[in-house]
PDB file of N, CA and C in Angstrom:
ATOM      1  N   UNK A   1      32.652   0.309 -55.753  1.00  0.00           N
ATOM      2  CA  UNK A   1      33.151   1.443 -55.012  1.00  0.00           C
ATOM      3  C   UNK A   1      33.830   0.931 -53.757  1.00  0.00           C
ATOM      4  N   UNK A   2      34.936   1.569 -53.712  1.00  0.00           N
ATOM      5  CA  UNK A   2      35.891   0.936 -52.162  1.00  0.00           C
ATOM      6  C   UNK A   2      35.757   2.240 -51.458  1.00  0.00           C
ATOM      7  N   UNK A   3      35.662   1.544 -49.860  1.00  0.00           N
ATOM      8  CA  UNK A   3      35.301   2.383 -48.936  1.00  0.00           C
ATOM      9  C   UNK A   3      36.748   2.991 -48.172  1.00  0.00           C
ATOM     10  N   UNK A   4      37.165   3.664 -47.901  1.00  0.00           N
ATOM     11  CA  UNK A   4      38.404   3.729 -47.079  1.00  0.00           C
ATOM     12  C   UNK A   4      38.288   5.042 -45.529  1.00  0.00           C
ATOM     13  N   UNK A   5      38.630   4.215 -44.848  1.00  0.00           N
ATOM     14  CA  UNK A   5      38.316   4.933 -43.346  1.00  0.00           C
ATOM     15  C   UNK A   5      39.388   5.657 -43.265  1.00  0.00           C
ATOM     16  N   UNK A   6      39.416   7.048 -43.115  1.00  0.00           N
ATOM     17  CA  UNK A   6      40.721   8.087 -43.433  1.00  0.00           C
ATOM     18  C   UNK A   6      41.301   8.544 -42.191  1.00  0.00           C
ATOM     19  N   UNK A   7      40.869   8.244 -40.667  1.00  0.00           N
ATOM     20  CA  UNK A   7      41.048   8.386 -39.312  1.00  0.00           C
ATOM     21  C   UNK A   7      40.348   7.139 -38.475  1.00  0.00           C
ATOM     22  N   UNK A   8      40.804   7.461 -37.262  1.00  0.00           N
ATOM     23  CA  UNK A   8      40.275   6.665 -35.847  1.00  0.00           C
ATOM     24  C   UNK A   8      39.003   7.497 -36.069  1.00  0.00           C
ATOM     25  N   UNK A   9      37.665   6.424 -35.942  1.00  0.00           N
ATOM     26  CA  UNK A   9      36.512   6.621 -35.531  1.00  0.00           C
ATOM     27  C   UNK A   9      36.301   7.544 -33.837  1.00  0.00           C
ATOM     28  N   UNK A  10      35.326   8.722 -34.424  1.00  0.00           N
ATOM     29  CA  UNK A  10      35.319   9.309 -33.088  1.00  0.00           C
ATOM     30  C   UNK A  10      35.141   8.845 -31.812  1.00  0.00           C
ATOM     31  N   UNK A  11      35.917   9.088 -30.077  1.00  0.00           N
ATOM     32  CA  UNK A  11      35.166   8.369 -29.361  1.00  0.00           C
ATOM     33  C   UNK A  11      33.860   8.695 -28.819  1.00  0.00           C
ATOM     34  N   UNK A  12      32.831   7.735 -27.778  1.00  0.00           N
ATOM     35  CA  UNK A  12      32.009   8.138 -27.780  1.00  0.00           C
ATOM     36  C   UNK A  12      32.287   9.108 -26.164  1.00  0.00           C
ATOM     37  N   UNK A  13      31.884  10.115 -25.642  1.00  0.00           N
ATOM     38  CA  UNK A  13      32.040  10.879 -24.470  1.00  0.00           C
ATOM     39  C   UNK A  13      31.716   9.470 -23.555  1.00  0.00           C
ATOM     40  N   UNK A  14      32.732   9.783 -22.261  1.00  0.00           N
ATOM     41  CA  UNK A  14      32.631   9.071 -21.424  1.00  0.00           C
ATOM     42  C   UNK A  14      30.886   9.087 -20.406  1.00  0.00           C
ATOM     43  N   UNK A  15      30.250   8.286 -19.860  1.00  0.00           N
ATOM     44  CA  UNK A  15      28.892   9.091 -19.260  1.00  0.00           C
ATOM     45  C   UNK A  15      29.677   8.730 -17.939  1.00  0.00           C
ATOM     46  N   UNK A  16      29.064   9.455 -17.397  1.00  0.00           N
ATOM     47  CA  UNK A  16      29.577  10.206 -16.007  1.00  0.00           C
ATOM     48  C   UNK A  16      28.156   9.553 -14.673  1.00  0.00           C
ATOM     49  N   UNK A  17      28.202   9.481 -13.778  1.00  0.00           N
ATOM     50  CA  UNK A  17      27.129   8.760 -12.977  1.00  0.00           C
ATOM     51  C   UNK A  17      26.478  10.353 -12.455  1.00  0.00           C
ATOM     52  N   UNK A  18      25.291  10.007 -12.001  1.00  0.00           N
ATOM     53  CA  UNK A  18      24.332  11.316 -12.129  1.00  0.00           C
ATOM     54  C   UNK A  18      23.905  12.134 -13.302  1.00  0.00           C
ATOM     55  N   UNK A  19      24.498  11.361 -14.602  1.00  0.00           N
ATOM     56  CA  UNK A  19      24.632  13.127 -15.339  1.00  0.00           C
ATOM     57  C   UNK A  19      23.563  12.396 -16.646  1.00  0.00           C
ATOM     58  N   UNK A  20      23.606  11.222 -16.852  1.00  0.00           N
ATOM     59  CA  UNK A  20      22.883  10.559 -17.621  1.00  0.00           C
ATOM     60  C   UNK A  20      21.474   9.455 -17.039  1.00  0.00           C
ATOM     61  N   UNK A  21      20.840   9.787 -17.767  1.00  0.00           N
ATOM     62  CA  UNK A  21      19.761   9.497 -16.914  1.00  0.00           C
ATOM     63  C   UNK A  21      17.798   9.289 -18.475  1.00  0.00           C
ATOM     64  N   UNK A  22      18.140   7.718 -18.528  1.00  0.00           N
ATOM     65  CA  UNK A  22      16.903   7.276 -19.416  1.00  0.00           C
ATOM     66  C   UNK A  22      15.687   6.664 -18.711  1.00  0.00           C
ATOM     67  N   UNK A  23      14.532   7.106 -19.052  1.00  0.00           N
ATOM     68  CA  UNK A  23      13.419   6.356 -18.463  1.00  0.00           C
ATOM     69  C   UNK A  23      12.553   6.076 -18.873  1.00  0.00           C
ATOM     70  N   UNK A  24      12.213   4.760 -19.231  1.00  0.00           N
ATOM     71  CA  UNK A  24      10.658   4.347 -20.075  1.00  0.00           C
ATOM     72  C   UNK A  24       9.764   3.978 -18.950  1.00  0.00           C
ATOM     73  N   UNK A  25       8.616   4.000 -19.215  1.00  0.00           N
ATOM     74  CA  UNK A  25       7.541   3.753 -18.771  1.00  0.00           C
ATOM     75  C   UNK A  25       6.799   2.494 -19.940  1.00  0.00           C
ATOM     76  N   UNK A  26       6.269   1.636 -19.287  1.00  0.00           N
ATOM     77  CA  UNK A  26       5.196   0.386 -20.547  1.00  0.00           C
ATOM     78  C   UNK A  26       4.428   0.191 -19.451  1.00  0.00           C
ATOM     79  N   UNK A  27       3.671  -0.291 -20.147  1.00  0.00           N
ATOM     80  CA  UNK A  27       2.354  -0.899 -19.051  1.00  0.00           C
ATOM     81  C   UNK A  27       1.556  -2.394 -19.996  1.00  0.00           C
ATOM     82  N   UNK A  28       1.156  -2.949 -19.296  1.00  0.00           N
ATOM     83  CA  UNK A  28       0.175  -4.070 -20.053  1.00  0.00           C
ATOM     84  C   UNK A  28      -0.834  -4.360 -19.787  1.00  0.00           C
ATOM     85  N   UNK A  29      -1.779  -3.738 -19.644  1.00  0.00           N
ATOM     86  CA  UNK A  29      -3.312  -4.313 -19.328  1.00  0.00           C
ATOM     87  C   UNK A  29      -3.470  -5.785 -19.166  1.00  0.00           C
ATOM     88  N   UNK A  30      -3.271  -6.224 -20.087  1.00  0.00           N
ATOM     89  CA  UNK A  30      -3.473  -8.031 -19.404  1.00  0.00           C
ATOM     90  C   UNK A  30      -4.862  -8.013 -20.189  1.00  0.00           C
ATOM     91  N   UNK A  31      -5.562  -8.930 -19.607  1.00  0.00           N
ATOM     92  CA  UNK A  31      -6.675  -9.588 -19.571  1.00  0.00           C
ATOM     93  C   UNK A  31      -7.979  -8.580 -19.001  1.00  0.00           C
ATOM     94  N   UNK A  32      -7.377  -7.545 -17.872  1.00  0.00           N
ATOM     95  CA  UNK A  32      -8.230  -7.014 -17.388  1.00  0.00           C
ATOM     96  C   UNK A  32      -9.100  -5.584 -18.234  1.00  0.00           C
ATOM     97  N   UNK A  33     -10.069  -5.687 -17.658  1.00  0.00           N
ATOM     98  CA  UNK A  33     -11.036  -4.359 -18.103  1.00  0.00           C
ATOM     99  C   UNK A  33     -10.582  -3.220 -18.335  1.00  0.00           C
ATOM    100  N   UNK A  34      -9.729  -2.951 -17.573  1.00  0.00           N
ATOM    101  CA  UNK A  34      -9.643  -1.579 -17.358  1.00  0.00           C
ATOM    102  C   UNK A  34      -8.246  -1.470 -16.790  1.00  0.00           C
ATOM    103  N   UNK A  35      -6.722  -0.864 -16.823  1.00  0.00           N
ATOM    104  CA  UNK A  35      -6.044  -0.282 -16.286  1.00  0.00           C
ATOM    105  C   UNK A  35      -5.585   0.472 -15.156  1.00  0.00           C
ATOM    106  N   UNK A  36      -5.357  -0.089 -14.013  1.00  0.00           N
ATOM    107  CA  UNK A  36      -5.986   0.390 -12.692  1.00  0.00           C
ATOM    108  C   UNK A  36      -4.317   0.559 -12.286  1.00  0.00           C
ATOM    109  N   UNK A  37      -3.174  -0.031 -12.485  1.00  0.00           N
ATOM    110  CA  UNK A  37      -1.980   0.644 -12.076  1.00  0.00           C
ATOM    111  C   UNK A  37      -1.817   2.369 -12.416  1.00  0.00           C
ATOM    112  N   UNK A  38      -0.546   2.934 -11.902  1.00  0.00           N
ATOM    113  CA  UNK A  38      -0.576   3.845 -11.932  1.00  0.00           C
ATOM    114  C   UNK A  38       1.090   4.044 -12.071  1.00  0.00           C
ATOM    115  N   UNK A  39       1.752   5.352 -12.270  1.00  0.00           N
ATOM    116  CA  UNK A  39       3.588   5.374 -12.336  1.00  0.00           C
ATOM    117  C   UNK A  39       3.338   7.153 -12.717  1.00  0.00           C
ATOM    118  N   UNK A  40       4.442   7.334 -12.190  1.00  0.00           N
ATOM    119  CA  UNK A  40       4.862   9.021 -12.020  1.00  0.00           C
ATOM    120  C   UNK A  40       6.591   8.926 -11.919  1.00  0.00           C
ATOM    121  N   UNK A  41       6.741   9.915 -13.041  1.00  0.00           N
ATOM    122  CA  UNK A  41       8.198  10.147 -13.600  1.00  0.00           C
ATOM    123  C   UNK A  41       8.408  12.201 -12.821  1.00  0.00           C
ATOM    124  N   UNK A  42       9.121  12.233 -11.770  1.00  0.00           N
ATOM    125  CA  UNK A  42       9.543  13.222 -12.055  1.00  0.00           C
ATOM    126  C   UNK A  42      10.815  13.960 -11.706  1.00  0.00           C
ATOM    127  N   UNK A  43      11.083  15.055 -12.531  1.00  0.00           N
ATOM    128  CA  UNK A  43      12.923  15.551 -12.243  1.00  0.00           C
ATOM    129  C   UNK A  43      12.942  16.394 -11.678  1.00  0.00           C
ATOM    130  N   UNK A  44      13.612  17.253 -10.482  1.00  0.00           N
ATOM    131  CA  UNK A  44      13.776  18.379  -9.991  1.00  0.00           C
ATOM    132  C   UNK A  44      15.008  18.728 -10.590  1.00  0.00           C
ATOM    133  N   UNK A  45      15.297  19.840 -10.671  1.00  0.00           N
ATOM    134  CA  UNK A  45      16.516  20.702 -11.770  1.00  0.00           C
ATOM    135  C   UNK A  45      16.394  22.070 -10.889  1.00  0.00           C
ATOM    136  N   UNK A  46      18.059  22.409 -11.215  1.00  0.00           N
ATOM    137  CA  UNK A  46      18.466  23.382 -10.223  1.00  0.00           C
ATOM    138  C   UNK A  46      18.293  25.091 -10.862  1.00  0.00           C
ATOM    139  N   UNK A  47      18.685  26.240 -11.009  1.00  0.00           N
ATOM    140  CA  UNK A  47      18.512  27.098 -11.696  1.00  0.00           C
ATOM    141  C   UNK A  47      18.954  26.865 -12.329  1.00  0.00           C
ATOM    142  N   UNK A  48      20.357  26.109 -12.974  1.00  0.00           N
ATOM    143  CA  UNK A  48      21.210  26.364 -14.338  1.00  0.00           C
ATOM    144  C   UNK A  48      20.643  25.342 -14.872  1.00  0.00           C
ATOM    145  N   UNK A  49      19.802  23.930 -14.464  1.00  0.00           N
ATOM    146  CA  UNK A  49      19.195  22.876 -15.213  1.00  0.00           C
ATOM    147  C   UNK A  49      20.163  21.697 -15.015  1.00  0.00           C
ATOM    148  N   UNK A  50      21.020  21.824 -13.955  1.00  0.00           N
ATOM    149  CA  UNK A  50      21.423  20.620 -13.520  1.00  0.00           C
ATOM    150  C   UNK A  50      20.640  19.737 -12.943  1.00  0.00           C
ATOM    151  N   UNK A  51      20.922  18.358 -12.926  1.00  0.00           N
ATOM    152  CA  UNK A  51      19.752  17.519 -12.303  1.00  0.00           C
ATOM    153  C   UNK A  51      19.886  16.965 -10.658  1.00  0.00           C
ATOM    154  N   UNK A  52      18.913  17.700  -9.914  1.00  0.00           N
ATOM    155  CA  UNK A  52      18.797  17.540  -8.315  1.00  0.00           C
ATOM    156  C   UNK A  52      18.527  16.323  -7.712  1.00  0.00           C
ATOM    157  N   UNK A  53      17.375  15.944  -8.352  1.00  0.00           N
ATOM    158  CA  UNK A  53      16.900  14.218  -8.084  1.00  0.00           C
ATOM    159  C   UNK A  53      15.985  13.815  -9.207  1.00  0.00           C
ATOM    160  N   UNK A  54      15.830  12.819  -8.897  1.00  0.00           N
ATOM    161  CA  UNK A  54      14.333  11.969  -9.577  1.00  0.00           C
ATOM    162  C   UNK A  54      13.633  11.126  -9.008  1.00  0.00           C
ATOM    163  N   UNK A  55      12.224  11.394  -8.963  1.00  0.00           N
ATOM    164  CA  UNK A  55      11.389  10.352  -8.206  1.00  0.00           C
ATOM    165  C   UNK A  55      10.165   9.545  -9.365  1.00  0.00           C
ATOM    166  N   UNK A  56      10.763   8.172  -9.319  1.00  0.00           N
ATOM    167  CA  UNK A  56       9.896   7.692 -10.360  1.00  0.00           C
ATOM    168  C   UNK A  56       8.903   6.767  -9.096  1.00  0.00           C
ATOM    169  N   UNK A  57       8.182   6.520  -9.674  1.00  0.00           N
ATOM    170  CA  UNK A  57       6.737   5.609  -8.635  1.00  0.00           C
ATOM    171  C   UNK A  57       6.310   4.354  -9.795  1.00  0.00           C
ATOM    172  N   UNK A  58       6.117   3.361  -9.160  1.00  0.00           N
ATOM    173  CA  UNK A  58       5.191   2.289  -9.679  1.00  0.00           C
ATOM    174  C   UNK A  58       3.941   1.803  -8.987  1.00  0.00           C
ATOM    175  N   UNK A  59       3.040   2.466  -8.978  1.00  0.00           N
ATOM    176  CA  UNK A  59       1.888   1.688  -8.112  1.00  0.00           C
ATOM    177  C   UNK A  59       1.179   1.170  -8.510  1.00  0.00           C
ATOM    178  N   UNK A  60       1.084  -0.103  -8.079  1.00  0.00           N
ATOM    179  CA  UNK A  60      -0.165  -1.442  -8.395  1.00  0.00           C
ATOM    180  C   UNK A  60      -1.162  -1.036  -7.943  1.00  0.00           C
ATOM    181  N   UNK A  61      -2.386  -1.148  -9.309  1.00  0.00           N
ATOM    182  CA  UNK A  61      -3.573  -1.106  -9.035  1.00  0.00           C
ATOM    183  C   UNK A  61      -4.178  -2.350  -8.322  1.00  0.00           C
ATOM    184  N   UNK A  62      -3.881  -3.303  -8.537  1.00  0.00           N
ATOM    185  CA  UNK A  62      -5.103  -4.602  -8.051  1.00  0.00           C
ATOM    186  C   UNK A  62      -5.473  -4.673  -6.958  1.00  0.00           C
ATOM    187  N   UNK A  63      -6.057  -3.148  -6.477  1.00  0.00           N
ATOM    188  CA  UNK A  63      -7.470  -3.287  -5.370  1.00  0.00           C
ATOM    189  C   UNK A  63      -8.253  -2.667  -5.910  1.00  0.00           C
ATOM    190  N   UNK A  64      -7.560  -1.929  -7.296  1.00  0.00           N
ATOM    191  CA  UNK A  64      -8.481  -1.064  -7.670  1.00  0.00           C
ATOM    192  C   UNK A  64      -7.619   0.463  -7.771  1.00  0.00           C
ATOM    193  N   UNK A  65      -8.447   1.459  -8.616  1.00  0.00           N
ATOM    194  CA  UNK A  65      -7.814   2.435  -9.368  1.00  0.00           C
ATOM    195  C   UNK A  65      -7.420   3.376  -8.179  1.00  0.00           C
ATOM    196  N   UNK A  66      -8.062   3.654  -7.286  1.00  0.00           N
ATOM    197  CA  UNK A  66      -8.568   4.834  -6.793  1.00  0.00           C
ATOM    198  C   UNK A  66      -7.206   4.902  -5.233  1.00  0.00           C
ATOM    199  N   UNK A  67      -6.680   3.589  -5.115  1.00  0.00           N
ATOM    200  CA  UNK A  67      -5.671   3.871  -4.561  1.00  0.00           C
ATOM    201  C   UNK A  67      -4.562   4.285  -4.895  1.00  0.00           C
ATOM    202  N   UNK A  68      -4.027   3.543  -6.060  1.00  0.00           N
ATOM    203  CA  UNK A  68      -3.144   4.036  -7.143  1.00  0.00           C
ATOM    204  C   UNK A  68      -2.823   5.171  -7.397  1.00  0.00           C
ATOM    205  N   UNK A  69      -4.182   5.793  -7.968  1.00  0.00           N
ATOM    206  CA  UNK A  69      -4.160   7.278  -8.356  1.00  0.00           C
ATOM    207  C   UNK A  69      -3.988   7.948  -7.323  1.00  0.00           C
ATOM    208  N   UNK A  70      -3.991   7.822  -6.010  1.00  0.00           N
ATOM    209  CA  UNK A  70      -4.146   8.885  -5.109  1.00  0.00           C
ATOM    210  C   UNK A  70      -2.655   8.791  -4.591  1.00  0.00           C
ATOM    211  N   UNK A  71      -2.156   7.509  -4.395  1.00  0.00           N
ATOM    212  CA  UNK A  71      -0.898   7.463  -4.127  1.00  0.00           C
ATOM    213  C   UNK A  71       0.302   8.496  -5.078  1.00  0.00           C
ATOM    214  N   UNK A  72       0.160   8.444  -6.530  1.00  0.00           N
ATOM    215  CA  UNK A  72       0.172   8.931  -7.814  1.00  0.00           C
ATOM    216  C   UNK A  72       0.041   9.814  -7.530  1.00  0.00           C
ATOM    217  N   UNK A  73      -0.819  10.625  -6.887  1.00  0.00           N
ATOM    218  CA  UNK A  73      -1.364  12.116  -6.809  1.00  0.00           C
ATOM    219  C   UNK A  73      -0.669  13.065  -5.203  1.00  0.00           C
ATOM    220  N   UNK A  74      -0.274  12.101  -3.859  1.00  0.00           N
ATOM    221  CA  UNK A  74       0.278  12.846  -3.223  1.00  0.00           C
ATOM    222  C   UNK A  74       1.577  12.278  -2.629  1.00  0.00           C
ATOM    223  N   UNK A  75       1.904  10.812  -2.958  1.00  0.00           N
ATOM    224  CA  UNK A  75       3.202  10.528  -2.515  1.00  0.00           C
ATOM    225  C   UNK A  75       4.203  11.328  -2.500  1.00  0.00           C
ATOM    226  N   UNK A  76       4.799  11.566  -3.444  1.00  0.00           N
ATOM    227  CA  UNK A  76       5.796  12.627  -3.537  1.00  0.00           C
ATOM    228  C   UNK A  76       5.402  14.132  -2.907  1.00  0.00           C
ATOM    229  N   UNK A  77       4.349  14.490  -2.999  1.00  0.00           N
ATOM    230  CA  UNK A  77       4.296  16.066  -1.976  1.00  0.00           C
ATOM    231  C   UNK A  77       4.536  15.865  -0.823  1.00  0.00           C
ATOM    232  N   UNK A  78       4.114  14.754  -0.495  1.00  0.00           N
ATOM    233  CA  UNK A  78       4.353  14.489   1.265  1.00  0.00           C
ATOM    234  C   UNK A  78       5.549  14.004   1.678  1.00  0.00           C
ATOM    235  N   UNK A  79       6.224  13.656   0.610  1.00  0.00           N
ATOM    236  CA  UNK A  79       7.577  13.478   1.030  1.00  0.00           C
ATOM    237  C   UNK A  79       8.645  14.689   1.521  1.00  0.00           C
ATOM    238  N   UNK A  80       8.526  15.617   0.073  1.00  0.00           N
ATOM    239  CA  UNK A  80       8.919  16.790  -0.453  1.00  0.00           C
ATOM    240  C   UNK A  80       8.981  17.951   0.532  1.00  0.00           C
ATOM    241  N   UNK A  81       7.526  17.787   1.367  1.00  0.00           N
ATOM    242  CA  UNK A  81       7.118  18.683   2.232  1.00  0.00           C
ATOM    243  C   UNK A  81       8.006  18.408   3.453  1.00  0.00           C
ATOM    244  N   UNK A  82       8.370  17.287   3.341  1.00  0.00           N
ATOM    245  CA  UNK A  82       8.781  16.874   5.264  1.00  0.00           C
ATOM    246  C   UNK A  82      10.639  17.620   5.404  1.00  0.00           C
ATOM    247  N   UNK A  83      10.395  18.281   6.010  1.00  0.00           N
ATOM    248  CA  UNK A  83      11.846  19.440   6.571  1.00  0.00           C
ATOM    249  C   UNK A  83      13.158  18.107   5.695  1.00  0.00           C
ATOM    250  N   UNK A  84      13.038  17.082   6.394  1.00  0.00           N
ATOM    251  CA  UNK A  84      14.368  16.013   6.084  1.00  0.00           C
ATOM    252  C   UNK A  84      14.848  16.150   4.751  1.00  0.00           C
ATOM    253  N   UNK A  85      13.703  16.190   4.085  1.00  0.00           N
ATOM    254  CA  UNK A  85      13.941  15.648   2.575  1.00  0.00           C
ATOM    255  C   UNK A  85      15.188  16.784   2.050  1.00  0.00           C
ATOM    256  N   UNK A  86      15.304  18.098   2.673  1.00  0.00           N
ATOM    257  CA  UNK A  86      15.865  19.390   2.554  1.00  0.00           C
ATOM    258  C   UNK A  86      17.364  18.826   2.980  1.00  0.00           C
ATOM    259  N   UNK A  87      17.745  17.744   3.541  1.00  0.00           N
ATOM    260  CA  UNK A  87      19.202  17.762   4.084  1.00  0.00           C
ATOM    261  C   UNK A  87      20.012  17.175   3.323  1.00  0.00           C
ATOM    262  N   UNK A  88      21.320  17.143   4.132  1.00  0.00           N
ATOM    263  CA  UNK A  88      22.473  16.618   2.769  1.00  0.00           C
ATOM    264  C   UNK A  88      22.371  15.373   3.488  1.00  0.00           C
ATOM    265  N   UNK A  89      21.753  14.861   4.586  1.00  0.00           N
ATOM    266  CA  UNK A  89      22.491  13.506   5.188  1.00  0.00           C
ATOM    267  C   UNK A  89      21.367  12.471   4.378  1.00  0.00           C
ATOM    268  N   UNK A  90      21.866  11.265   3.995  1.00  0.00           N
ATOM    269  CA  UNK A  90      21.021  10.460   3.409  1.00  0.00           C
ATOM    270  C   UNK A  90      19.800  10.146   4.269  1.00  0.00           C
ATOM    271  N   UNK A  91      20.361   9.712   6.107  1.00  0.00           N
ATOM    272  CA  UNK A  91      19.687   9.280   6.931  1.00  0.00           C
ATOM    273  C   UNK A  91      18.107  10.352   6.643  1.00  0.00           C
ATOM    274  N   UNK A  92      18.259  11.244   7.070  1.00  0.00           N
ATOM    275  CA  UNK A  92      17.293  12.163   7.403  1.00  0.00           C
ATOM    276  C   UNK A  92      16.188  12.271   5.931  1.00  0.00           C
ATOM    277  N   UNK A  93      17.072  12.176   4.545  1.00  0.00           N
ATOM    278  CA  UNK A  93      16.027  11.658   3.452  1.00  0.00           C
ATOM    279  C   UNK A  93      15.396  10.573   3.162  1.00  0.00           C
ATOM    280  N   UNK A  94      16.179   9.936   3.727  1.00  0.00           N
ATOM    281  CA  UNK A  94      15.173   8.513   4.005  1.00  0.00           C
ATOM    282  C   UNK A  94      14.190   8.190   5.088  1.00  0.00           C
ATOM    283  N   UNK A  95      14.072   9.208   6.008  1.00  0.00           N
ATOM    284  CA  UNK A  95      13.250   9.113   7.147  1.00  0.00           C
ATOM    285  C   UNK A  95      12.102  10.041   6.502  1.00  0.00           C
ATOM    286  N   UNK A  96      12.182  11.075   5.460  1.00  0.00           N
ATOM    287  CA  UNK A  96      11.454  11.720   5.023  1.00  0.00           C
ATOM    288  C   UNK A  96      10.496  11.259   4.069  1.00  0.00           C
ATOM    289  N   UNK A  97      11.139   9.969   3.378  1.00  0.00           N
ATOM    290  CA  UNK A  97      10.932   8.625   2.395  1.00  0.00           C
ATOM    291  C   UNK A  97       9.602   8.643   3.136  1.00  0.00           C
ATOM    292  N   UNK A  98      10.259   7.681   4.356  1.00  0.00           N
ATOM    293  CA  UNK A  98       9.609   6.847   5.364  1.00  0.00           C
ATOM    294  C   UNK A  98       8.291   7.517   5.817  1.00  0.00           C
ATOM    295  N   UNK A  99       8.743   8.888   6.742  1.00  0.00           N
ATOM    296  CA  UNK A  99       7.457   9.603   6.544  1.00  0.00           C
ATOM    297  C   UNK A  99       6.459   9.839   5.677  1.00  0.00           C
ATOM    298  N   UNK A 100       6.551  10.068   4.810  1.00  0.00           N
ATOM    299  CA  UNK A 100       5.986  10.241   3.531  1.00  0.00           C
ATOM    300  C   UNK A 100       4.777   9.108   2.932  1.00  0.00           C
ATOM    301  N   UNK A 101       5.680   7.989   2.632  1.00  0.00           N
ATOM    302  CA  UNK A 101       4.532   6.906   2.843  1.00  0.00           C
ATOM    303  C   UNK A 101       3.625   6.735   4.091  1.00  0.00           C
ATOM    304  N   UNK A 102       4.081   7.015   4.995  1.00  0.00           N
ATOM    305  CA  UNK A 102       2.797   7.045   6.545  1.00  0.00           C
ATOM    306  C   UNK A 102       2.099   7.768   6.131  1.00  0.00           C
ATOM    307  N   UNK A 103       2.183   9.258   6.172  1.00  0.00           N
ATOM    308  CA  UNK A 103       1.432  10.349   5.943  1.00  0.00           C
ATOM    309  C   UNK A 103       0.535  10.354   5.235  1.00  0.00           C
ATOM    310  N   UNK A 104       0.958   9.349   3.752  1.00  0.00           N
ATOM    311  CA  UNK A 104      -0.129   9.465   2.774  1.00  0.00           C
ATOM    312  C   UNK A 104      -0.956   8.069   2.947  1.00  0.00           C
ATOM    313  N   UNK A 105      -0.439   6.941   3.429  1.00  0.00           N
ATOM    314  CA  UNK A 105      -1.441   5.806   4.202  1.00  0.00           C
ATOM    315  C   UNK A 105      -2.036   6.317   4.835  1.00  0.00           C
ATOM    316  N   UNK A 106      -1.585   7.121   5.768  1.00  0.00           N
ATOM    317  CA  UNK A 106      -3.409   7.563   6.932  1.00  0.00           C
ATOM    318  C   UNK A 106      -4.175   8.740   6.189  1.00  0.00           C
ATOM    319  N   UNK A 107      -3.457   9.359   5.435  1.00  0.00           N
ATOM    320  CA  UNK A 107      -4.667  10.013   4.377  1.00  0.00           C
ATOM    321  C   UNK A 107      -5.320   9.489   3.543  1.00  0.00           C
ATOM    322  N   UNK A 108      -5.021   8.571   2.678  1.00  0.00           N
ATOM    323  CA  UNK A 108      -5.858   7.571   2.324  1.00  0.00           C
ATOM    324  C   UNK A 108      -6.688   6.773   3.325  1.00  0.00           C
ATOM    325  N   UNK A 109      -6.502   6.539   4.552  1.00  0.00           N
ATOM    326  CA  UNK A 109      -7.943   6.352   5.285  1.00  0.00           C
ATOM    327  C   UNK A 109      -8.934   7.063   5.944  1.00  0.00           C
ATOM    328  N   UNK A 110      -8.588   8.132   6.145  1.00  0.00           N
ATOM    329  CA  UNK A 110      -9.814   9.062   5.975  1.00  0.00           C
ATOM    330  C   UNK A 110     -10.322   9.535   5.150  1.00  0.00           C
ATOM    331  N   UNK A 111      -9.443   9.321   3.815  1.00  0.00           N
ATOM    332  CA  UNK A 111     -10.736   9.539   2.393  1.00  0.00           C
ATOM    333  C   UNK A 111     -11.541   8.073   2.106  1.00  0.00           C
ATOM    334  N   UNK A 112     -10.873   7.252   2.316  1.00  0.00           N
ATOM    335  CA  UNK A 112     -11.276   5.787   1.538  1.00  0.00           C
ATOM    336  C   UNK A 112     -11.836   5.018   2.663  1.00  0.00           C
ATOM    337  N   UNK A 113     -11.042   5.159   4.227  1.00  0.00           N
ATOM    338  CA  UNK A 113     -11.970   4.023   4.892  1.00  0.00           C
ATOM    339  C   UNK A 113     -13.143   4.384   5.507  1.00  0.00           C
ATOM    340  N   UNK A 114     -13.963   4.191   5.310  1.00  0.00           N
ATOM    341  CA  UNK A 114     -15.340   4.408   5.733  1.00  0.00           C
ATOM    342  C   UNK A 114     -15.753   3.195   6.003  1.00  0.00           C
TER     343      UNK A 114
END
């Protein structure tokens, strides 16, 4: 049977920056007991389902789980929450960044340092 190509192969759509957007997550336990890193994938989307941002996280466990997870659990609200994060200027979202990690370091020491 002979094959014969009867047109130009379709092209593929151009991707556009912002508009495409893949993300895996892997992890490897290793050697150790137990799984103590931590990672958070998430998208904000506008009313029509355009895409606003994304905040992905990687946090190393090796002090142990319980920082990880908590980082995991309020990094991003405390960012989210801080007025800056609301502006169009990069400066002021990155100070909200910035804040954000403080905020949730000294909350993690009044739960954890004792």
């Amino acid at each position: 049977t002979k094959m014969v190509q009867t047109g130009e192969p379709s092209a593929r759509p151009q991707l556009k920056f912002g508009e495409n957007m893949r993300i895996t997550v892997a992890a490897s336990q290793g050697g150790r007991r137990y799984m103590e890193d931590r990672c958070v994938v998430h998208t904000e989307r506008g009313d029509h389902g355009e895409l606003l941002w994304t905040f992905v996280g990687v946090f190393d466990g090796h002090g142990g789980e319980h920082a990880s997870e908590y980082v995991r659990r309020h990094l991003l609200m405390n960012i989210t929450k801080n007025h800056k994060f609301e502006s169009d200027e990069d400066e002021d979202i990155l100070e909200a960044i910035r804040q954000g990690f403080l905020v949730t370091h000294e909350q993690m020491r009044h739960v954890y340092g004792k």
